[in-house]
PDB file of N, CA and C in Angstrom:
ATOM      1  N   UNK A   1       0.846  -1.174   0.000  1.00  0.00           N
ATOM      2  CA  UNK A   1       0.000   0.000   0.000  1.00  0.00           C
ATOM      3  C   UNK A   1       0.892   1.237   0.000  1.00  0.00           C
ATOM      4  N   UNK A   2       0.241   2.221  -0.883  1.00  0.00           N
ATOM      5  CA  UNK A   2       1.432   3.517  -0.741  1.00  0.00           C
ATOM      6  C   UNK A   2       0.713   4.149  -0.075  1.00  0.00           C
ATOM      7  N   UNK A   3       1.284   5.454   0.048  1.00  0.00           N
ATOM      8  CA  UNK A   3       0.922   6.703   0.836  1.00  0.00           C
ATOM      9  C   UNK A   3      -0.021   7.413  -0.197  1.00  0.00           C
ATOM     10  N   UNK A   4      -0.328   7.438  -1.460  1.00  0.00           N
ATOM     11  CA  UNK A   4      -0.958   7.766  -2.383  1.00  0.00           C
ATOM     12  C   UNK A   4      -2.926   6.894  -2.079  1.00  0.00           C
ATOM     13  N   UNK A   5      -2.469   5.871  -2.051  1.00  0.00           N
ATOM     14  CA  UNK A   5      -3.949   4.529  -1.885  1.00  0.00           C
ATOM     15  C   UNK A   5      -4.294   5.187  -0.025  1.00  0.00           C
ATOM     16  N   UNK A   6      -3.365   5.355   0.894  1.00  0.00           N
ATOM     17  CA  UNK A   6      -3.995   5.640   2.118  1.00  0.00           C
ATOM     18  C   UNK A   6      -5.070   6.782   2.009  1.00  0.00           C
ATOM     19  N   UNK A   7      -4.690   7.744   1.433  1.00  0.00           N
ATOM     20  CA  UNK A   7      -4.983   9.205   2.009  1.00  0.00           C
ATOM     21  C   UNK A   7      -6.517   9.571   1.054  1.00  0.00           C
ATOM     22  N   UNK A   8      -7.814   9.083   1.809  1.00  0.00           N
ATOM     23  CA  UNK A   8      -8.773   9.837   0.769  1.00  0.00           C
ATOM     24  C   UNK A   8      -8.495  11.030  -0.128  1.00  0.00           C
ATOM     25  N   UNK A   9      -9.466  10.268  -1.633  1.00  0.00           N
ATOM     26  CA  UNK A   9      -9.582  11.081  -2.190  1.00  0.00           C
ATOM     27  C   UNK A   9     -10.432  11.904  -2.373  1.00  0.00           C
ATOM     28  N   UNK A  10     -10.000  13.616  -3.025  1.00  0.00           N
ATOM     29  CA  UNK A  10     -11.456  14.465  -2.496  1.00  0.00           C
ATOM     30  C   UNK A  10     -12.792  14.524  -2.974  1.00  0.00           C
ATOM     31  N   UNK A  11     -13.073  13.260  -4.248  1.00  0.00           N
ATOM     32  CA  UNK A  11     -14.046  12.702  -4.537  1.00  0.00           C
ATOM     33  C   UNK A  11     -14.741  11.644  -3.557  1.00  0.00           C
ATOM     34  N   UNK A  12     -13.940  11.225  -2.811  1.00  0.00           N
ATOM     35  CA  UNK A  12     -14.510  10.286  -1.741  1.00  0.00           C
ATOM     36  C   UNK A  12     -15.361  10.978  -0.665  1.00  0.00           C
ATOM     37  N   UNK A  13     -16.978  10.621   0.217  1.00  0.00           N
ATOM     38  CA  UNK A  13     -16.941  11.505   1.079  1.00  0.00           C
ATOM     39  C   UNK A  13     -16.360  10.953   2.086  1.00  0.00           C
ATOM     40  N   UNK A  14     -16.453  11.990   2.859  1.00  0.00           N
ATOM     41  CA  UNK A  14     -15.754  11.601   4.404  1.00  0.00           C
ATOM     42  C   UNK A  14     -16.475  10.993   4.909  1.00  0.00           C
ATOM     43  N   UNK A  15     -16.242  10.617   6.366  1.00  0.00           N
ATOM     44  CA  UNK A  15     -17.341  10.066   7.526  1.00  0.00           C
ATOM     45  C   UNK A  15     -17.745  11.086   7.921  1.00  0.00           C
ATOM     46  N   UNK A  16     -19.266  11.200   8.304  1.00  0.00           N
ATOM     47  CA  UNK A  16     -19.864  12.333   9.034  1.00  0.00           C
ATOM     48  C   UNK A  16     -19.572  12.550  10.096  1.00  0.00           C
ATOM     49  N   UNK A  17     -19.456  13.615  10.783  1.00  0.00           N
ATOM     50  CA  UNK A  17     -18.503  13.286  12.596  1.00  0.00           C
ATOM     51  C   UNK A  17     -19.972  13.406  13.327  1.00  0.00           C
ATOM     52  N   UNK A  18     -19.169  13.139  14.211  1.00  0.00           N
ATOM     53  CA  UNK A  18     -20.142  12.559  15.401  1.00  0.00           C
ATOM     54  C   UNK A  18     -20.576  13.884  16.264  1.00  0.00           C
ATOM     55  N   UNK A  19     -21.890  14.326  16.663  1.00  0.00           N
ATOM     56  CA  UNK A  19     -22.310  15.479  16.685  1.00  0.00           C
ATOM     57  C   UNK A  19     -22.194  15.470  18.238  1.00  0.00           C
ATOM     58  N   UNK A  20     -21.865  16.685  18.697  1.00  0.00           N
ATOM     59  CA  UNK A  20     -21.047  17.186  20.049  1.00  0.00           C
ATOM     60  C   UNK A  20     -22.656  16.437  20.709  1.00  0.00           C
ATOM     61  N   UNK A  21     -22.003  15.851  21.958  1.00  0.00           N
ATOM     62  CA  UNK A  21     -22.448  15.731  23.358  1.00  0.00           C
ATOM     63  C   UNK A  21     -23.306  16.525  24.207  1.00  0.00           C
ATOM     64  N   UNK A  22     -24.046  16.263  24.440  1.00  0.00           N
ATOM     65  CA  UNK A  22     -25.095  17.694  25.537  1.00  0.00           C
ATOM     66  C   UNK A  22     -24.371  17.648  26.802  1.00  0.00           C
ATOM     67  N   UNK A  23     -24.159  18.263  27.000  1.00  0.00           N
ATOM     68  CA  UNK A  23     -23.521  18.921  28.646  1.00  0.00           C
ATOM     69  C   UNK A  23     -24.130  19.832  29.324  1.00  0.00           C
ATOM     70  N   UNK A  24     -23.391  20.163  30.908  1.00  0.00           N
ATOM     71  CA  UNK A  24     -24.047  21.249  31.215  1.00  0.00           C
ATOM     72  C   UNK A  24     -22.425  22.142  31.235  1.00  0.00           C
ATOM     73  N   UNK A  25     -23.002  23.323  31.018  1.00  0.00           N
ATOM     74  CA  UNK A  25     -22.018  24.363  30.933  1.00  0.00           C
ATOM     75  C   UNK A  25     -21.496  24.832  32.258  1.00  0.00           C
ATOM     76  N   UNK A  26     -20.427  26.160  32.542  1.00  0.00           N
ATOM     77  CA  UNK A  26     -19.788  26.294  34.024  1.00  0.00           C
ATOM     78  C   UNK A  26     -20.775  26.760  34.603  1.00  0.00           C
ATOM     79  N   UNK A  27     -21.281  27.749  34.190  1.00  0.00           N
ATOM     80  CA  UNK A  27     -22.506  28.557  34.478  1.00  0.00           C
ATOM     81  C   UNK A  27     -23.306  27.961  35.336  1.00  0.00           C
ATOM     82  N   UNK A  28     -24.393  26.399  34.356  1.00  0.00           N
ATOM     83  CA  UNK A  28     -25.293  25.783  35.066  1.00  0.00           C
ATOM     84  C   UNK A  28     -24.612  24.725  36.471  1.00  0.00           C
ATOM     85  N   UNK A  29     -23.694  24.088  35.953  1.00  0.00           N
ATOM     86  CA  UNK A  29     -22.697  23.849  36.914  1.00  0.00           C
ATOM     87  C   UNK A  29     -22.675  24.319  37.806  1.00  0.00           C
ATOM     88  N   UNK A  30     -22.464  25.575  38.088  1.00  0.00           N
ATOM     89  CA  UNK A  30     -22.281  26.368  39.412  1.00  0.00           C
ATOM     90  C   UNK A  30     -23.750  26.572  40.202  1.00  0.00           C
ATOM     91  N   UNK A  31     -24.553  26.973  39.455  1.00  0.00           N
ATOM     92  CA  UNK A  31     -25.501  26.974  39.903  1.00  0.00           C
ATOM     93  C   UNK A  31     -26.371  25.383  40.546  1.00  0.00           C
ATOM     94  N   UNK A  32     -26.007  24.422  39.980  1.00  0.00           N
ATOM     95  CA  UNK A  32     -26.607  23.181  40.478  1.00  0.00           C
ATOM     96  C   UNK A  32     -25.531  22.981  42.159  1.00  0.00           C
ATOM     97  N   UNK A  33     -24.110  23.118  41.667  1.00  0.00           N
ATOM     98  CA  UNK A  33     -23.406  22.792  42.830  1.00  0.00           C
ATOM     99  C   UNK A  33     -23.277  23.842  43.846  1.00  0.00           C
ATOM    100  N   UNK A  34     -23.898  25.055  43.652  1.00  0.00           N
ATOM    101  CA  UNK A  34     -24.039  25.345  45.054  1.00  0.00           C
ATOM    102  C   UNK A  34     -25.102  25.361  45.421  1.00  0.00           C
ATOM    103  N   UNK A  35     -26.435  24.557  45.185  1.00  0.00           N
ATOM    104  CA  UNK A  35     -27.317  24.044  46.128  1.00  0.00           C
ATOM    105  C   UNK A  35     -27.101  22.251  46.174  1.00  0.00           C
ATOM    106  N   UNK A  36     -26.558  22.125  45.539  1.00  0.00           N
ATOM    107  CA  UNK A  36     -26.156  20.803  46.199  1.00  0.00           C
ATOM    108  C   UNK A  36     -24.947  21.028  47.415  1.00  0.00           C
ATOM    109  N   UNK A  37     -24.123  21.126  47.638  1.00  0.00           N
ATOM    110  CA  UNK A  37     -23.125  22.054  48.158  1.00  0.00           C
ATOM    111  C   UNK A  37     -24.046  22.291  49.881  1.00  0.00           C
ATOM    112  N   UNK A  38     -25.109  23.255  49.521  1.00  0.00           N
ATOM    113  CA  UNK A  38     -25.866  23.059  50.971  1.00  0.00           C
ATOM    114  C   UNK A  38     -26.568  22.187  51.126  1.00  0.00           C
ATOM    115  N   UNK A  39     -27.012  21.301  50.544  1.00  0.00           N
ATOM    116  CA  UNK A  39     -27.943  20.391  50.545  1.00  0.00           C
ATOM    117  C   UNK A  39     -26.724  18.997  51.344  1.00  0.00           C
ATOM    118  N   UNK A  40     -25.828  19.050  51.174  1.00  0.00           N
ATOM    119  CA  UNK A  40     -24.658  18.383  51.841  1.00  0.00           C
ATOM    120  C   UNK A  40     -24.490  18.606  53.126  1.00  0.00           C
ATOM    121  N   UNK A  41     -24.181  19.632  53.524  1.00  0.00           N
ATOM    122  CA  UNK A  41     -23.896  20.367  54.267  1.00  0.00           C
ATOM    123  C   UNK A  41     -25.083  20.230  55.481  1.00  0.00           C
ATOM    124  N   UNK A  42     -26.474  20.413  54.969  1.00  0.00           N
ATOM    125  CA  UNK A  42     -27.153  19.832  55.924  1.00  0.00           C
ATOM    126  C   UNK A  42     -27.971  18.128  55.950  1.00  0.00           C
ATOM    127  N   UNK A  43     -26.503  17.524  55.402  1.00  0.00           N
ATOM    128  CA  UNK A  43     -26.966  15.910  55.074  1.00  0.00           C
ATOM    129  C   UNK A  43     -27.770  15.145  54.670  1.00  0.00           C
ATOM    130  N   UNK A  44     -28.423  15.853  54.090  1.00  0.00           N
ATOM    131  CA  UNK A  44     -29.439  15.137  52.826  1.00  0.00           C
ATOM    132  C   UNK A  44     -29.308  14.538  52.020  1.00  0.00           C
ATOM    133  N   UNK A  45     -28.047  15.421  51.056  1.00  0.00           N
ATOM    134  CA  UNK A  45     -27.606  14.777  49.968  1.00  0.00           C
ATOM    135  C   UNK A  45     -26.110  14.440  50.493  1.00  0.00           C
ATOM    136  N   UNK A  46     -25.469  12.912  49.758  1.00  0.00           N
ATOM    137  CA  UNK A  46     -24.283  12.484  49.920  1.00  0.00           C
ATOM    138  C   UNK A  46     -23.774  12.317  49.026  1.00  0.00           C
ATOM    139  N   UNK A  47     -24.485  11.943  47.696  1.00  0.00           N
ATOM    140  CA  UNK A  47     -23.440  11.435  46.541  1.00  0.00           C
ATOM    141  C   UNK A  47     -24.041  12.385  45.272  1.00  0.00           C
ATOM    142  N   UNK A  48     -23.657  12.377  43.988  1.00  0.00           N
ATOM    143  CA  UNK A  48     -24.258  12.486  43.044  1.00  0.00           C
ATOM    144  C   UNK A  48     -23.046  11.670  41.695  1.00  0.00           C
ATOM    145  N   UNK A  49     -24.259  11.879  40.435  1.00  0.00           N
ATOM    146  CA  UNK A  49     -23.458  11.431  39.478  1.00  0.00           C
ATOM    147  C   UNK A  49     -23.508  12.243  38.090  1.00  0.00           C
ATOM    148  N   UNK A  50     -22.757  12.777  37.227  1.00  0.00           N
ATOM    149  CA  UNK A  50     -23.639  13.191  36.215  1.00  0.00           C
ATOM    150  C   UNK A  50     -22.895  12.629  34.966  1.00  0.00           C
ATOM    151  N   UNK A  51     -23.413  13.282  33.974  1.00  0.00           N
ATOM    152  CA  UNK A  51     -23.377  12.497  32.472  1.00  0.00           C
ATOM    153  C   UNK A  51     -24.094  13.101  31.389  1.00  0.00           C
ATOM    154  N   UNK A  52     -23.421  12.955  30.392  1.00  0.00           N
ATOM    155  CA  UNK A  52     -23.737  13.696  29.529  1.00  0.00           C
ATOM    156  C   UNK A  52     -23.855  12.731  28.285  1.00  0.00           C
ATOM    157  N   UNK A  53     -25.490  13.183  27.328  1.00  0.00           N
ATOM    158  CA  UNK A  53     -25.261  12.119  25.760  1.00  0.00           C
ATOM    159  C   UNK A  53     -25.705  12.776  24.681  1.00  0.00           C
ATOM    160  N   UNK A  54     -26.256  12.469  23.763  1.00  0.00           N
ATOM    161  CA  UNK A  54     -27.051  12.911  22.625  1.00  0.00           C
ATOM    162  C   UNK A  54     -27.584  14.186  22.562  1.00  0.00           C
ATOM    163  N   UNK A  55     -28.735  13.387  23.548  1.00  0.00           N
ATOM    164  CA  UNK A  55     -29.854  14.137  23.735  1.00  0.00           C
ATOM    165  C   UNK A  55     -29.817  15.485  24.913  1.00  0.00           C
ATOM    166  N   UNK A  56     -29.448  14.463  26.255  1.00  0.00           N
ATOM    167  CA  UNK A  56     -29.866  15.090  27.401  1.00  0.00           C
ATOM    168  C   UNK A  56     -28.106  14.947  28.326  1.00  0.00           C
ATOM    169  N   UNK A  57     -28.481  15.702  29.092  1.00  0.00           N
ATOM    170  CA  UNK A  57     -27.469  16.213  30.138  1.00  0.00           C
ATOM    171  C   UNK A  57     -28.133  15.897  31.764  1.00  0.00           C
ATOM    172  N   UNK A  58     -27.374  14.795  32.273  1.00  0.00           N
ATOM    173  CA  UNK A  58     -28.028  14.910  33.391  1.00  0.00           C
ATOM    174  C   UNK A  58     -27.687  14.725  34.690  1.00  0.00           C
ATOM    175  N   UNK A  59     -27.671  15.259  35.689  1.00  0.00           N
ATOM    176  CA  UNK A  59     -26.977  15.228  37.144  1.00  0.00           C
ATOM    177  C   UNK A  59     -28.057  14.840  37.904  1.00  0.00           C
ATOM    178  N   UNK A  60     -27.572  13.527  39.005  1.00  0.00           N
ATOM    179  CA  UNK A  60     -28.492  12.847  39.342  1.00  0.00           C
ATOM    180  C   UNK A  60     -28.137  12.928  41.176  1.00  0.00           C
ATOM    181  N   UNK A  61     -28.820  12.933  41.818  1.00  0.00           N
ATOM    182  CA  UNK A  61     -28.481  13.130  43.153  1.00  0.00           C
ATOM    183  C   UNK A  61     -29.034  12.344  44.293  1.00  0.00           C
ATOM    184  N   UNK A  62     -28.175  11.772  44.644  1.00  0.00           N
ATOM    185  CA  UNK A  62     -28.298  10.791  45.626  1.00  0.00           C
ATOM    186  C   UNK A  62     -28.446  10.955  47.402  1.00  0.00           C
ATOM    187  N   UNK A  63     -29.671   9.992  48.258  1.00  0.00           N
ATOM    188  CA  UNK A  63     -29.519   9.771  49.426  1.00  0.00           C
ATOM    189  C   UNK A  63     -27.973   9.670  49.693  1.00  0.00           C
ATOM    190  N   UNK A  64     -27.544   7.843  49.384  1.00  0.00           N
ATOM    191  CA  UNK A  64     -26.641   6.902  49.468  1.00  0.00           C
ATOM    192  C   UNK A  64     -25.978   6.771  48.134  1.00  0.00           C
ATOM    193  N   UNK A  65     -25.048   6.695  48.270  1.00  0.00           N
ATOM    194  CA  UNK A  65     -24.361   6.331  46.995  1.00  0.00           C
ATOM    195  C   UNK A  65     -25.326   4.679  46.444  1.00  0.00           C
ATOM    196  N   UNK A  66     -25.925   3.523  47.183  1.00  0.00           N
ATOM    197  CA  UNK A  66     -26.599   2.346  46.399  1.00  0.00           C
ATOM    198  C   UNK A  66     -27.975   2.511  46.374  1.00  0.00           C
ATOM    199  N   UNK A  67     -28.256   4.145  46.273  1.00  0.00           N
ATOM    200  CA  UNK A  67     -30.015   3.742  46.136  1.00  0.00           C
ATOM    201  C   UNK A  67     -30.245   4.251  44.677  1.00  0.00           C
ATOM    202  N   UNK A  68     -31.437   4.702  44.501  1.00  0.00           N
ATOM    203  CA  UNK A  68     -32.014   5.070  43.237  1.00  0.00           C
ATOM    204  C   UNK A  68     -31.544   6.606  43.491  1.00  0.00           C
ATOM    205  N   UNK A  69     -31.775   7.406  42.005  1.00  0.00           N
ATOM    206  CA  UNK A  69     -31.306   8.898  42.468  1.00  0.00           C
ATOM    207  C   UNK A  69     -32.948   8.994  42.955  1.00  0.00           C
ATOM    208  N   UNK A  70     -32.654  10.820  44.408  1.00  0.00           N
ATOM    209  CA  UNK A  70     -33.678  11.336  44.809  1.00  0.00           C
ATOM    210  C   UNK A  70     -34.199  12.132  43.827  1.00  0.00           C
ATOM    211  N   UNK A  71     -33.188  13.119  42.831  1.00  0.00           N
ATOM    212  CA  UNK A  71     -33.621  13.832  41.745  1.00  0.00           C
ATOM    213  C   UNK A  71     -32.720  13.641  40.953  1.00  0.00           C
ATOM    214  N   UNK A  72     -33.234  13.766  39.710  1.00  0.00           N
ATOM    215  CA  UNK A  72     -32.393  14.006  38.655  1.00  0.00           C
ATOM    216  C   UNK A  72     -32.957  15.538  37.957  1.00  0.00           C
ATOM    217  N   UNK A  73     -31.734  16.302  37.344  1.00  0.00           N
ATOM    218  CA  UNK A  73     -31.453  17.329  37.177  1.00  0.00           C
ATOM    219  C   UNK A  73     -31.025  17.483  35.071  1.00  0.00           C
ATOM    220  N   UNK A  74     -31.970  17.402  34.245  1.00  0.00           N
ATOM    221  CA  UNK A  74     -31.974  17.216  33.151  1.00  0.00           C
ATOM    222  C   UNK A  74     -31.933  18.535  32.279  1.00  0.00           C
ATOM    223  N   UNK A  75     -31.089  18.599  31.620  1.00  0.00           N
ATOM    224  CA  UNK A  75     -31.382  19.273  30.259  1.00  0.00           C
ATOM    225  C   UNK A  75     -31.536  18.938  28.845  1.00  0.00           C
ATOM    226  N   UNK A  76     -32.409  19.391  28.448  1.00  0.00           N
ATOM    227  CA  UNK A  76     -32.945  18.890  27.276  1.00  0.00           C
ATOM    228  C   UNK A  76     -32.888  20.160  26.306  1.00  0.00           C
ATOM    229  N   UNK A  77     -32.277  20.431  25.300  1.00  0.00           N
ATOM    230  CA  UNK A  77     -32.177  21.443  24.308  1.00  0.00           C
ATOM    231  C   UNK A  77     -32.851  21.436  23.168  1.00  0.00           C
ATOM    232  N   UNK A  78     -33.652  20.445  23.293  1.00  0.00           N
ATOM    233  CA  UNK A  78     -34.673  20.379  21.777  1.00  0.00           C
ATOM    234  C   UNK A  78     -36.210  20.971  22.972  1.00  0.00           C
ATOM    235  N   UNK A  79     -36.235  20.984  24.123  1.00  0.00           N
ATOM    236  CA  UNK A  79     -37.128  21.220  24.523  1.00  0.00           C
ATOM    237  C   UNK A  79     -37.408  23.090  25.178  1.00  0.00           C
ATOM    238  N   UNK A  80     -36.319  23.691  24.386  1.00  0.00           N
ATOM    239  CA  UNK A  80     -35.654  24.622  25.096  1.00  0.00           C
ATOM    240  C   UNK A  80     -36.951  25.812  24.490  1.00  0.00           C
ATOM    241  N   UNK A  81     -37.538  25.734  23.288  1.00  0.00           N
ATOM    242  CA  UNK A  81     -38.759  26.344  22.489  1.00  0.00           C
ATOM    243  C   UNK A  81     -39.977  26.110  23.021  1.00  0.00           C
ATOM    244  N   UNK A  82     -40.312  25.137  23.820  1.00  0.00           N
ATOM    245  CA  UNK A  82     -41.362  24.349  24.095  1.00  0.00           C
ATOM    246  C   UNK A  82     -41.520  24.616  25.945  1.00  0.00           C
ATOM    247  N   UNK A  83     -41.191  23.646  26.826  1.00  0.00           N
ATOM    248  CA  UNK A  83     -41.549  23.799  28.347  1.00  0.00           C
ATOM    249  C   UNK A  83     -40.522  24.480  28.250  1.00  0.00           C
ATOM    250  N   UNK A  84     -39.312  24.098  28.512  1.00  0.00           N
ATOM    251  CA  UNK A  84     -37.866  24.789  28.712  1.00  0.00           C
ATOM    252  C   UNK A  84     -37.175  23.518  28.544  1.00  0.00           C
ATOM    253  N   UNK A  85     -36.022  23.892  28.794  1.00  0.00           N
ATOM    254  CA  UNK A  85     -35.054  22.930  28.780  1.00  0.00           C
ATOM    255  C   UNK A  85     -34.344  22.349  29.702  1.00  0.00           C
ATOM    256  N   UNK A  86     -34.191  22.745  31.108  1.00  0.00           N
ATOM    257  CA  UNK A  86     -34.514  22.530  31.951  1.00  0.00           C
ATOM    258  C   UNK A  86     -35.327  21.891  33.078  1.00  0.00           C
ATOM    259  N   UNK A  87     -35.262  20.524  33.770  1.00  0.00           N
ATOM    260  CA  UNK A  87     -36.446  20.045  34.315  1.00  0.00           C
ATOM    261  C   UNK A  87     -35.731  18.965  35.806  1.00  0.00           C
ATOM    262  N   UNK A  88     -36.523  18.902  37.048  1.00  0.00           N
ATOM    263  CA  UNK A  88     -36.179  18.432  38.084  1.00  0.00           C
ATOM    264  C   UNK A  88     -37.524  17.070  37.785  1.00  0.00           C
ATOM    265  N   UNK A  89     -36.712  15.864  38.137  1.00  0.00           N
ATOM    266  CA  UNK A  89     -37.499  14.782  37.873  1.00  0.00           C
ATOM    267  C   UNK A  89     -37.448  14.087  39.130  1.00  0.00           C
ATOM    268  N   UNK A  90     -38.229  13.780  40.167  1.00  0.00           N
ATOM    269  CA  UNK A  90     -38.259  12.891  41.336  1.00  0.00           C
ATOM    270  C   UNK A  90     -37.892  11.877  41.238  1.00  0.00           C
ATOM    271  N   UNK A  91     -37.602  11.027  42.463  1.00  0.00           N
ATOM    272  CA  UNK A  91     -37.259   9.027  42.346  1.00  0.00           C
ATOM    273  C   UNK A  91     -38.752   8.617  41.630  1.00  0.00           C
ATOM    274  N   UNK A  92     -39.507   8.859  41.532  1.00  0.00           N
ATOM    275  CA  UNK A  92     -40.854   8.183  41.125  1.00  0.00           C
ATOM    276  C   UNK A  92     -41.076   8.236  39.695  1.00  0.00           C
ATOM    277  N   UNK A  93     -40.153   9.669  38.839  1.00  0.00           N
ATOM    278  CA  UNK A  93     -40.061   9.910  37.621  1.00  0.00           C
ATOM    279  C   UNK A  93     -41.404  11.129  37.287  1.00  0.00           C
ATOM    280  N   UNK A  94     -42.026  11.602  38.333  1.00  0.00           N
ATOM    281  CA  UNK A  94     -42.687  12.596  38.192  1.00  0.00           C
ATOM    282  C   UNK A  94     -41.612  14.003  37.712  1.00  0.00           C
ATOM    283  N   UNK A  95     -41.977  14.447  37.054  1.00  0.00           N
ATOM    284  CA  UNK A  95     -41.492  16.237  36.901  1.00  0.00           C
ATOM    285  C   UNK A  95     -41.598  17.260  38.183  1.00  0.00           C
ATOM    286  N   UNK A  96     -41.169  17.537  38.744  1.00  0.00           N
ATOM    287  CA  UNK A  96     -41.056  18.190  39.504  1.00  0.00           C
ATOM    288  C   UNK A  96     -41.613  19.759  39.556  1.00  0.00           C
ATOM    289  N   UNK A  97     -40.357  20.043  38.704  1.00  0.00           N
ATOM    290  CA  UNK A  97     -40.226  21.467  37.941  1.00  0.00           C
ATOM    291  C   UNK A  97     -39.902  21.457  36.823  1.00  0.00           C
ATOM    292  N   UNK A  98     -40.038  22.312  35.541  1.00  0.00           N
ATOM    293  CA  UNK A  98     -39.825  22.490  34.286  1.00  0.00           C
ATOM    294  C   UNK A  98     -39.447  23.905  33.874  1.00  0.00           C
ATOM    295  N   UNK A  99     -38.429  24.766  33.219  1.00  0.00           N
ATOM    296  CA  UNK A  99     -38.380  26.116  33.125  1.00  0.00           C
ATOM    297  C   UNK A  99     -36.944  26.104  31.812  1.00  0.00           C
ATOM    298  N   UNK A 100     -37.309  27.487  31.680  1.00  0.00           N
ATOM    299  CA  UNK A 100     -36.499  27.801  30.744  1.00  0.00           C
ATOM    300  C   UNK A 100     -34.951  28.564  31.729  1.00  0.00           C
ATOM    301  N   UNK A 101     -35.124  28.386  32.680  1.00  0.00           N
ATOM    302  CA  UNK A 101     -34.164  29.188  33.390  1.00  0.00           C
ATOM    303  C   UNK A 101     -33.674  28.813  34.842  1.00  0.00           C
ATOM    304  N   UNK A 102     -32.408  27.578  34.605  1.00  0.00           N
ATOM    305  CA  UNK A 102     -31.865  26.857  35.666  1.00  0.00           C
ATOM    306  C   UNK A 102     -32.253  27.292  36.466  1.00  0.00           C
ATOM    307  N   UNK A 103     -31.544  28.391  37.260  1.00  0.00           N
ATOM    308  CA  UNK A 103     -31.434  28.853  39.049  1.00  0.00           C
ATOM    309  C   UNK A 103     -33.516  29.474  39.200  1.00  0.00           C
ATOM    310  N   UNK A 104     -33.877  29.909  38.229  1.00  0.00           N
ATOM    311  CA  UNK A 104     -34.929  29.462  38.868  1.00  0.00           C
ATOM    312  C   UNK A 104     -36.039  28.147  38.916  1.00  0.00           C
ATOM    313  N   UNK A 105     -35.534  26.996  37.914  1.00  0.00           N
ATOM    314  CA  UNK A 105     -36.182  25.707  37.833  1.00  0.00           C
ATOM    315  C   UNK A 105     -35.536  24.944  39.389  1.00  0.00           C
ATOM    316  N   UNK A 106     -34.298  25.418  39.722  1.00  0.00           N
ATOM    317  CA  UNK A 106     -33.318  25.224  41.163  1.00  0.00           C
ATOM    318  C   UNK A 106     -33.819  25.761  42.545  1.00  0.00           C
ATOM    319  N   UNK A 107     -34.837  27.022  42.183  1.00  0.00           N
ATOM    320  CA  UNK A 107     -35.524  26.943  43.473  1.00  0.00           C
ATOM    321  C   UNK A 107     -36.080  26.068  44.232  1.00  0.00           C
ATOM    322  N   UNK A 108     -36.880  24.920  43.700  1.00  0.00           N
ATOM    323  CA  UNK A 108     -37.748  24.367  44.180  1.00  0.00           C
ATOM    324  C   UNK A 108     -37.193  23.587  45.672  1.00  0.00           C
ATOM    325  N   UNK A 109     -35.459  23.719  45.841  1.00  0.00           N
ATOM    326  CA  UNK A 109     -35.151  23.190  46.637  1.00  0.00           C
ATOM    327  C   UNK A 109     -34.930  24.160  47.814  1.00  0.00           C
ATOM    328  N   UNK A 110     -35.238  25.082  47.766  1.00  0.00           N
ATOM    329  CA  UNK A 110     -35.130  26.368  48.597  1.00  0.00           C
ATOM    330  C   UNK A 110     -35.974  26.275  49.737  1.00  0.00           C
ATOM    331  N   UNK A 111     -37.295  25.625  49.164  1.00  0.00           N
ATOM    332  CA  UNK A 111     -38.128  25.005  50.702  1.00  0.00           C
ATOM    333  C   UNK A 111     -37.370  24.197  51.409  1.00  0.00           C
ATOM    334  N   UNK A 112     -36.744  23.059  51.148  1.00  0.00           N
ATOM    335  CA  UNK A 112     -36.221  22.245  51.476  1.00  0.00           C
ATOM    336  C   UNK A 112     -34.835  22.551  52.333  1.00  0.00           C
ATOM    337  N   UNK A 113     -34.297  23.233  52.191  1.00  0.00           N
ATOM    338  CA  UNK A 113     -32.854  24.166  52.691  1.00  0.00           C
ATOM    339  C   UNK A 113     -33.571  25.109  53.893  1.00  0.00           C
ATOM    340  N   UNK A 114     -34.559  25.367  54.209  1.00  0.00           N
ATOM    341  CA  UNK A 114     -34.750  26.094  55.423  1.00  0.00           C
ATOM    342  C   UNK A 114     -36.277  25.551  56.119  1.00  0.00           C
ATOM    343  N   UNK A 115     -36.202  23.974  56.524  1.00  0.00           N
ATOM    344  CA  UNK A 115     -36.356  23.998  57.479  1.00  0.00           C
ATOM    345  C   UNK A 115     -36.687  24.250  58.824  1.00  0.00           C
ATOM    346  N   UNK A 116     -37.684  23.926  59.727  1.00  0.00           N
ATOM    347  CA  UNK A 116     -37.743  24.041  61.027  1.00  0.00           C
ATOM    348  C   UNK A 116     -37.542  23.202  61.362  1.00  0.00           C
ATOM    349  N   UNK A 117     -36.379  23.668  62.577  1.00  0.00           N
ATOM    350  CA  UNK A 117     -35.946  22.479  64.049  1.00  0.00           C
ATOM    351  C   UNK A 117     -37.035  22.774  65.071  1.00  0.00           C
ATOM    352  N   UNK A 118     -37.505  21.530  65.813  1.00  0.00           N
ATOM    353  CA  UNK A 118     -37.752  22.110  66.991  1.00  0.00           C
ATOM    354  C   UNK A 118     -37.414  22.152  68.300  1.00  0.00           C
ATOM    355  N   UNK A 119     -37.817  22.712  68.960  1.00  0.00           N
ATOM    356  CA  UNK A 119     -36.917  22.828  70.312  1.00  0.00           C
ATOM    357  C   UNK A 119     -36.955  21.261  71.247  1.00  0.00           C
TER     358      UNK A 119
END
């Protein structure tokens, strides 16, 4: 084989590349981890996991590191015209919250962060 037979030719097509990954950006990032961050802090949450594919982007948050997640934390960018893109999904797989705008689809845990102790 030469170096001539390796190298496509520019009649040949290429392979189509493989279309970028959904993620979450630093931005949403920051904003998820500092209410997880307190949500630690007052021992609720212990573990999380996240991951990124195709479609969706998703950070999942755990009691225990061996149970089911308590929420998962999804973005969806084809849905970004429509509910939002953005959405909090319970262990049961109910929707929680839905919005076009993380830190406020992220409130919903704000009840949850203040609490009454009682005496």
């Amino acid at each position: 084989m030469t170096l001539e037979e390796s190298e496509p030719r520019e009649s040949e097509p290429r392979p189509a590349a493989r279309p970028l990954d959904n993620f979450f950006d630093r931005h949403e990032l920051d904003a998820i981890l500092s209410v997880y961050g307190k949500m630690v802090a007052l021992g609720e949450w212990r573990d999380y996991a996240i991951g990124g594919g195709r479609d969706t982007a998703v950070f999942c948050i755990y009691r225990r590191a061996s149970e089911i997640p308590l929420y998962r934390i999804e973005k969806r960018p084809r849905l970004a015209r429509r509910q939002g893109m953005y959405s909090i999904i319970g262990m049961t797989g109910q929707v929680l919250k839905r919005g076009h705008d993380l830190r406020q689809v992220m409130r919903i845990f704000d009840r949850k962060i203040w609490r009454v102790v009682g005496d």
